[in-house]
N, C-alpha and C. Protein backbone atom coordinates (compact mmCIF):
# COMPACT_ATOMS: atom_id res chain seq x y z
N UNK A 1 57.67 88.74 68.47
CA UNK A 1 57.32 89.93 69.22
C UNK A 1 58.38 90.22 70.28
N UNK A 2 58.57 91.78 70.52
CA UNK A 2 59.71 91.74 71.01
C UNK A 2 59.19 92.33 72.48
N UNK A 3 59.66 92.14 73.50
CA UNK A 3 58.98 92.38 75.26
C UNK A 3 58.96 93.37 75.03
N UNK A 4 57.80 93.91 75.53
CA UNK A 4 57.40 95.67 75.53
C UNK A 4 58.14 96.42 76.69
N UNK A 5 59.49 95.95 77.92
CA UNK A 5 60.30 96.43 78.46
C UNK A 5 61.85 96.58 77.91
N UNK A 6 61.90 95.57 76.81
CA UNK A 6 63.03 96.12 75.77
C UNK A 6 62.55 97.51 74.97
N UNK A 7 61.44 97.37 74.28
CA UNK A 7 60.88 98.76 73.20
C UNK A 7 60.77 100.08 74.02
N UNK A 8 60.36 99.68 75.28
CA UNK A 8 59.70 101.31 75.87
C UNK A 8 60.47 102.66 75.49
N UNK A 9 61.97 102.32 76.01
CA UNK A 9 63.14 103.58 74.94
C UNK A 9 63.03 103.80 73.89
N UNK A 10 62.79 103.03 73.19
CA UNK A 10 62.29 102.80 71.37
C UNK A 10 61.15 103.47 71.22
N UNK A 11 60.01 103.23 71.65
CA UNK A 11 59.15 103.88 71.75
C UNK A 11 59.06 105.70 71.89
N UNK A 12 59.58 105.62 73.41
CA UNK A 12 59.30 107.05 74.23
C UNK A 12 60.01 107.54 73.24
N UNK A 13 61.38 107.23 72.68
CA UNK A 13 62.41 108.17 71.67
C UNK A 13 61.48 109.25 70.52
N UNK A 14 60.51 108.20 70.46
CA UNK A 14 59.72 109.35 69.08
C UNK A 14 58.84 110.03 69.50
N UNK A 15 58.12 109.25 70.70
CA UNK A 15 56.62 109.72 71.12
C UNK A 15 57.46 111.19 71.85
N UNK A 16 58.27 111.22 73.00
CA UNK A 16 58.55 112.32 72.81
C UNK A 16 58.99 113.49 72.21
N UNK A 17 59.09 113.22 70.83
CA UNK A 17 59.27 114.04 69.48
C UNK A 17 57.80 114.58 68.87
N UNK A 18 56.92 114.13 69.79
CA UNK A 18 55.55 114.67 69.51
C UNK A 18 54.64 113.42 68.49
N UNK A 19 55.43 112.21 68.16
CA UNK A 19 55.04 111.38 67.39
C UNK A 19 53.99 110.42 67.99
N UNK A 20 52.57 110.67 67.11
CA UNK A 20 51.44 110.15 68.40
C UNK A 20 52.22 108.17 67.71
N UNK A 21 51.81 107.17 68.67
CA UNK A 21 52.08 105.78 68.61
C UNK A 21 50.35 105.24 68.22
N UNK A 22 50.66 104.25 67.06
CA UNK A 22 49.67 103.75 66.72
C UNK A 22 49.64 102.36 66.77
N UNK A 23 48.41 101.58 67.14
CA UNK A 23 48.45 99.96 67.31
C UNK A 23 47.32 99.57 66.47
N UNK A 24 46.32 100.31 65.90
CA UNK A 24 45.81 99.09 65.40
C UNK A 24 44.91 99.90 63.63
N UNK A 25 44.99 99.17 63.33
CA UNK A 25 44.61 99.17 61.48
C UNK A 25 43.93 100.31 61.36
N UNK A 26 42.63 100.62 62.00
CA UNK A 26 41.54 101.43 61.78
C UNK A 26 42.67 102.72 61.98
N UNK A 27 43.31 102.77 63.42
CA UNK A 27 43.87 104.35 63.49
C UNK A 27 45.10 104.71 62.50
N UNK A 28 45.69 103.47 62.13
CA UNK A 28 46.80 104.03 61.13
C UNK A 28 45.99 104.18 59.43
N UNK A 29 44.58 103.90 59.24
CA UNK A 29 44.32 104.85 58.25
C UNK A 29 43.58 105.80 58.48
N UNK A 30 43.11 105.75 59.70
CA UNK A 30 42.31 107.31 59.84
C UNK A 30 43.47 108.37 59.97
N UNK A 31 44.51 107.67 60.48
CA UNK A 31 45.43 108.95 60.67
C UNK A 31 46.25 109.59 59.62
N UNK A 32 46.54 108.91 58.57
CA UNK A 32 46.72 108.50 57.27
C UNK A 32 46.10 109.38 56.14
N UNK A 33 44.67 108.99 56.55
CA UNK A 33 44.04 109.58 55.91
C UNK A 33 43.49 111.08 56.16
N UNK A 34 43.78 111.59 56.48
CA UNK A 34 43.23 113.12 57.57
C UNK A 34 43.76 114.13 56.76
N UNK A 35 43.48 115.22 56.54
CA UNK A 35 43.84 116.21 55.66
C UNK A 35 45.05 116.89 55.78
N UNK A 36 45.74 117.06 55.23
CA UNK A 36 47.22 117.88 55.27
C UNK A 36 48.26 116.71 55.03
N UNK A 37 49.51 116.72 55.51
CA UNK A 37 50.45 116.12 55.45
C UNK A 37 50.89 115.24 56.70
N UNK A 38 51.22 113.89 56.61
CA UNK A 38 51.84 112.98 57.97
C UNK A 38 52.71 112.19 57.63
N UNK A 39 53.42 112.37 58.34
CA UNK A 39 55.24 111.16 58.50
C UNK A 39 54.56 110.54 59.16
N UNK A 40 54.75 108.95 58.43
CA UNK A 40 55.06 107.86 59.21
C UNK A 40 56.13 107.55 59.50
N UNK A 41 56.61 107.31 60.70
CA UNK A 41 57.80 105.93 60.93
C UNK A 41 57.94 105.24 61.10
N UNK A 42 58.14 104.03 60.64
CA UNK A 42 58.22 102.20 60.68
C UNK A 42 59.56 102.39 61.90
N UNK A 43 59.17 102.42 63.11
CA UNK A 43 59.92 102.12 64.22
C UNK A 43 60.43 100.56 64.02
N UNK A 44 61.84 100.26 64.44
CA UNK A 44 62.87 98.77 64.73
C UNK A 44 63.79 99.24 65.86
N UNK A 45 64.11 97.55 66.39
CA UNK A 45 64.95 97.51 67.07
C UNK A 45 66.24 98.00 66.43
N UNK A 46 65.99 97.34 65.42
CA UNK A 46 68.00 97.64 65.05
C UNK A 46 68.72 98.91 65.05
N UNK A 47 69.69 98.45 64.71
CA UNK A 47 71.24 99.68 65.08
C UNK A 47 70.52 100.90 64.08
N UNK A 48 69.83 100.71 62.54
CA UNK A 48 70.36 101.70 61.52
C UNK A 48 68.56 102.71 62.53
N UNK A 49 67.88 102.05 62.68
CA UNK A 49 66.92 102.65 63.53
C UNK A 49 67.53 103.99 64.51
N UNK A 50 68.11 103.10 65.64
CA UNK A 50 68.54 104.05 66.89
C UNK A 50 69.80 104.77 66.20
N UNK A 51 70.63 104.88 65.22
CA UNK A 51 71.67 105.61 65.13
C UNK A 51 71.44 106.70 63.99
N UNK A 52 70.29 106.35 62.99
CA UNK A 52 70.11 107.41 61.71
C UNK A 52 68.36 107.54 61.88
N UNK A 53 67.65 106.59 61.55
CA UNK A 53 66.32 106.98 61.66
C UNK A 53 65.72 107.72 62.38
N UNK A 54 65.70 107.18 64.10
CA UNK A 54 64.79 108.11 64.49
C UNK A 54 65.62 109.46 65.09
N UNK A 55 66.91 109.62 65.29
CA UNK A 55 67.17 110.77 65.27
C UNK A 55 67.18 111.82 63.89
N UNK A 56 67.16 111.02 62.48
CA UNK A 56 67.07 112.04 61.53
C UNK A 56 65.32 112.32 61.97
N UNK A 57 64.63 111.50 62.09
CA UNK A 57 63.05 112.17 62.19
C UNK A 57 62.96 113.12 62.62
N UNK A 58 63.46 113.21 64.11
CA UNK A 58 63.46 114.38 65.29
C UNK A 58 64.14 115.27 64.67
N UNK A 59 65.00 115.51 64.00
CA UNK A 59 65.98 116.49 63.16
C UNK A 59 65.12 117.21 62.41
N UNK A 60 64.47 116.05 61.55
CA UNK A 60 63.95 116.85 60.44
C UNK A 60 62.74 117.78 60.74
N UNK A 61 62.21 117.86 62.20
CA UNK A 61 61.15 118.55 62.77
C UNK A 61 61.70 119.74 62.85
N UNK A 62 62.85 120.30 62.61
CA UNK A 62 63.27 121.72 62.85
C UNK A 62 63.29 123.07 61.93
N UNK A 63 62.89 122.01 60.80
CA UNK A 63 62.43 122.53 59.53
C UNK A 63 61.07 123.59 59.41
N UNK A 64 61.64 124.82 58.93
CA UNK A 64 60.33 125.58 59.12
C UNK A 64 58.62 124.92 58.67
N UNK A 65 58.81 124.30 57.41
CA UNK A 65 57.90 123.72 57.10
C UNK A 65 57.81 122.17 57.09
N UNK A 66 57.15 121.45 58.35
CA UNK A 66 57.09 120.19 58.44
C UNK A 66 55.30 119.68 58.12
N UNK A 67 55.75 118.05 58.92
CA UNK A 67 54.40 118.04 58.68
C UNK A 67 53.09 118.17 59.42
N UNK A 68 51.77 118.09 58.92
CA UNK A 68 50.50 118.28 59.85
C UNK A 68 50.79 117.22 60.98
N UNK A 69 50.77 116.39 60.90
CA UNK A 69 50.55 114.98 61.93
C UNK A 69 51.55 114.10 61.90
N UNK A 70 52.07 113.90 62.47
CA UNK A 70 53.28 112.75 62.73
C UNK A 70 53.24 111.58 63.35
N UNK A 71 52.93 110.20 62.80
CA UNK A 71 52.37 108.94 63.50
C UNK A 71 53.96 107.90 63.82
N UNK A 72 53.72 107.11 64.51
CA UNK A 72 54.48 105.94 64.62
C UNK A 72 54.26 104.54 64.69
N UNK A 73 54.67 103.38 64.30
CA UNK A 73 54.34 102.15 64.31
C UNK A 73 55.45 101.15 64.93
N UNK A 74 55.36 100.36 65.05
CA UNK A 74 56.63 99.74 65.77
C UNK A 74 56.66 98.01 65.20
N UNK A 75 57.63 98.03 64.27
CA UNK A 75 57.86 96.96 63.35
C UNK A 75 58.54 95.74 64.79
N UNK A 76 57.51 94.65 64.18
CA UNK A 76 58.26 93.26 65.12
C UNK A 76 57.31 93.45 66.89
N UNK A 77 56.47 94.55 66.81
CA UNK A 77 55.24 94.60 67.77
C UNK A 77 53.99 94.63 67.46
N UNK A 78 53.56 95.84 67.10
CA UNK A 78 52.67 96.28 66.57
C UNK A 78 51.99 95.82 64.67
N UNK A 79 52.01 94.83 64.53
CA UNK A 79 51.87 93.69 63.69
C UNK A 79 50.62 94.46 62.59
N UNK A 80 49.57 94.74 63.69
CA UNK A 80 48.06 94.88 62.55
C UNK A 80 48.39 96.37 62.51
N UNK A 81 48.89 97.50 62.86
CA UNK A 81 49.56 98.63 62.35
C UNK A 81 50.55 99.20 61.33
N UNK A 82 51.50 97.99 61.87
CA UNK A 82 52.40 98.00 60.61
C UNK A 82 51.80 97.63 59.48
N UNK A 83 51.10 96.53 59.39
CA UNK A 83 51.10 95.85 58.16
C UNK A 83 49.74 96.82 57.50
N UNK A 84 49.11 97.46 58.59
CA UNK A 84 48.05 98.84 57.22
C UNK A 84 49.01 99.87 56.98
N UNK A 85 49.82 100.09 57.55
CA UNK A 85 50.97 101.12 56.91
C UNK A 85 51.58 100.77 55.78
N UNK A 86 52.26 99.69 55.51
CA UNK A 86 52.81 99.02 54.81
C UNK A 86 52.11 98.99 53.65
N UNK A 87 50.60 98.60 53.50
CA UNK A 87 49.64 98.62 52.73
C UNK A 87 49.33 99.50 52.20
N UNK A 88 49.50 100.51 53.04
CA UNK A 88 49.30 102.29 52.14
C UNK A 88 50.68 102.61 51.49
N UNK A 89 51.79 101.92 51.63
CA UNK A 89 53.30 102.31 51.27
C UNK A 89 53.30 101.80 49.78
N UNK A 90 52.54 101.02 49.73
CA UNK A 90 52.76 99.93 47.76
C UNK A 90 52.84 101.04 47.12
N UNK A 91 53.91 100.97 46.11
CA UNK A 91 54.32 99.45 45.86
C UNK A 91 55.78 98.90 46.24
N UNK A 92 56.01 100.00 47.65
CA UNK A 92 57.49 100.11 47.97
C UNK A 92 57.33 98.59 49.17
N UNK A 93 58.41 97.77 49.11
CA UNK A 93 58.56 96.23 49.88
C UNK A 93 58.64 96.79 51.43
N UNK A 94 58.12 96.00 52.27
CA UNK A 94 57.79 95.98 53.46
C UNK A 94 59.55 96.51 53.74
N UNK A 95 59.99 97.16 54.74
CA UNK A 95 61.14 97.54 55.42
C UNK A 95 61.18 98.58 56.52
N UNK A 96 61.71 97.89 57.47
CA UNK A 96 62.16 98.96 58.57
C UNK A 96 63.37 98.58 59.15
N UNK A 97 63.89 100.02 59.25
CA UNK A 97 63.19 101.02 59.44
C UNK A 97 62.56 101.85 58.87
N UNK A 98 61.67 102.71 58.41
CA UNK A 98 61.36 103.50 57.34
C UNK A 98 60.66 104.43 57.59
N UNK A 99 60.49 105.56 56.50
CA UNK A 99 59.58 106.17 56.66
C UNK A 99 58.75 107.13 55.46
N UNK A 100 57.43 107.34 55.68
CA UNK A 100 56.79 108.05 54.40
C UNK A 100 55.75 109.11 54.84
N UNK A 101 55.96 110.20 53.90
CA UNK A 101 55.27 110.88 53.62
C UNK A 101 54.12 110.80 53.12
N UNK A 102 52.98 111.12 53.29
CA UNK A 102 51.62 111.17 52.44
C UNK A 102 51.11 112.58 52.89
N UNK A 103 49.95 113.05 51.52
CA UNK A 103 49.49 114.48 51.25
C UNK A 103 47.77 113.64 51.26
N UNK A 104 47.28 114.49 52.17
CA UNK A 104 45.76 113.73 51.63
C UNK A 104 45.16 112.33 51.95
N UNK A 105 46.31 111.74 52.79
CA UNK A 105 46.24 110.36 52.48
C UNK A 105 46.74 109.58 50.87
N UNK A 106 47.76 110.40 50.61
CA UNK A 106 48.40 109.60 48.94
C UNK A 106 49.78 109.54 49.47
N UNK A 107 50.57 108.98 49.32
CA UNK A 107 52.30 108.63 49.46
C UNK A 107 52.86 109.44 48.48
N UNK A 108 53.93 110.46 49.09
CA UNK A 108 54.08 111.26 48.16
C UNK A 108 55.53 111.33 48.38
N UNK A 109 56.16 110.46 49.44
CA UNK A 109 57.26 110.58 49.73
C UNK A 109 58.14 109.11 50.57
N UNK A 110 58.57 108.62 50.16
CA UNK A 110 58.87 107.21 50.46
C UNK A 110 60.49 107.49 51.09
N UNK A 111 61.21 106.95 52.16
CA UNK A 111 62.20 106.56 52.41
C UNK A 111 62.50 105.07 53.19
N UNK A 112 63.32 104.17 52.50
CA UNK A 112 63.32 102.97 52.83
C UNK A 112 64.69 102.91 53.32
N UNK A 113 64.30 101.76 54.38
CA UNK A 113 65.69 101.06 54.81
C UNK A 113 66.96 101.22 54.47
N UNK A 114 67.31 100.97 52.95
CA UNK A 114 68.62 100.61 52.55
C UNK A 114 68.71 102.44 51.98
N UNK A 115 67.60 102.94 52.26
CA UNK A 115 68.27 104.62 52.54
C UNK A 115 68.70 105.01 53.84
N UNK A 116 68.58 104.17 54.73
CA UNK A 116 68.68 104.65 56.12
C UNK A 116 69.97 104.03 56.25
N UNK A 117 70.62 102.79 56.43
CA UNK A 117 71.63 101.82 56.54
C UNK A 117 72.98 102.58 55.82
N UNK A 118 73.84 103.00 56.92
CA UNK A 118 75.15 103.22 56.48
C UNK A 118 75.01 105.20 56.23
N UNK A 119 73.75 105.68 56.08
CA UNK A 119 73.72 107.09 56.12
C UNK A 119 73.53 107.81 57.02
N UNK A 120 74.11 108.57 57.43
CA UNK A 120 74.07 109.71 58.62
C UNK A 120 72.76 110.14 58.80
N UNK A 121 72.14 110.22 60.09
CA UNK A 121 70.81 110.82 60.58
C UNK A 121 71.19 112.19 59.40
N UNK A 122 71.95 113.02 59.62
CA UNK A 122 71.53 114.17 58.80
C UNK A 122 71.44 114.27 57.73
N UNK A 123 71.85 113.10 56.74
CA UNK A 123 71.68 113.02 55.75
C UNK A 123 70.53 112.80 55.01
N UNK A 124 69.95 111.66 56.00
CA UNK A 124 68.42 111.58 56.06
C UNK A 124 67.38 112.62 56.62
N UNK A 125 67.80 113.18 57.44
CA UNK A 125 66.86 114.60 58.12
C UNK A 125 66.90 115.65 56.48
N UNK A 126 67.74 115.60 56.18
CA UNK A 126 67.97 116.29 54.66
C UNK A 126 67.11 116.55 53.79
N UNK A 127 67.11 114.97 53.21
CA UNK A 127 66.11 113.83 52.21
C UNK A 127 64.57 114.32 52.79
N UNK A 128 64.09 114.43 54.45
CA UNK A 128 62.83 114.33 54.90
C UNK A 128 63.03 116.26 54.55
N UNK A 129 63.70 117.02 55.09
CA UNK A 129 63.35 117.99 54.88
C UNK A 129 62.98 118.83 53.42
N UNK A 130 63.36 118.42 52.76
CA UNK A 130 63.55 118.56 51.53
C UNK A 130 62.22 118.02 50.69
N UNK A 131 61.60 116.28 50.95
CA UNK A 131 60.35 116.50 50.88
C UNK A 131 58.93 117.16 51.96
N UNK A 132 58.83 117.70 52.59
CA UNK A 132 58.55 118.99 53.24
C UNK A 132 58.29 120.04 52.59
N UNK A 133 59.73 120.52 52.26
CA UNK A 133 59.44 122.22 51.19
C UNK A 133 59.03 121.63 50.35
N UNK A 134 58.63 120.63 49.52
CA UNK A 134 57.92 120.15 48.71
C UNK A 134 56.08 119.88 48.64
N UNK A 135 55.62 119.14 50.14
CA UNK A 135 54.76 118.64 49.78
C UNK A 135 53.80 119.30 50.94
N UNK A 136 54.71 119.98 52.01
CA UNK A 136 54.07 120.61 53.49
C UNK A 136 53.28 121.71 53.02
């Protein structure tokens, strides 16, 4: 677990992107589950996190058509959150940073780690916008 005075930047970075923060099992499937469309993001410390992930997230909000609800989790803290996120992600392997789409509560849109690592936030804001005009 990582001190919650290292994460708070980590944190605030999304929550002020309008991304509500989730801690525990019950709210990451009620939220999950709720009608319309929600990005998750498997929040991390690491570099491919703070340099492509969560700024492609915030990017990809500029998109005329995004999504209903936008949640966050915070991998290496938030333990019983992540791991019901993760659980709704199968049959894609635990990784963060990451992030997914679901319609309905179904996964309809998966982006993992080793899509994030070495690719430009906009490249990834792209990828998210793109499933959007798809599934928003």
């Amino acid at each position: 677990m990582y001190p919650a005075e290292l994460i708070k930047p980590m944190r605030d970075d999304l929550a002020s992107a309008g991304f509500e923060e989730l801690f525990t099992a019950e709210a990451v499937e009620k939220a999950i589950n709720k009608e319309g469309t929600t990005l998750v993001v498997v929040n991390s410390v690491c570099g491919c996190a703070a340099a492509n992930a969560r700024p492609a997230a915030k990017m990809s909000l500029r998109n005329e058509k995004r999504p209903d609800h936008l949640i966050t989790v915070f991998a290496g803290v938030d333990r019983e959150a992540v791991d019901a996120a993760r659980n709704l992600m199968v049959p894609f392997p635990p990784s963060s940073p990451s992030m997914a789409l679901f319609r309905n509560g179904e996964l309809v849109h998966m982006i993992e780690r080793h899509h994030i690592e070495g690719r430009p936030a906009e490249m990834i804001a792209e990828n998210l916008t793109e499933a959007y005009d798809e599934f928003c």
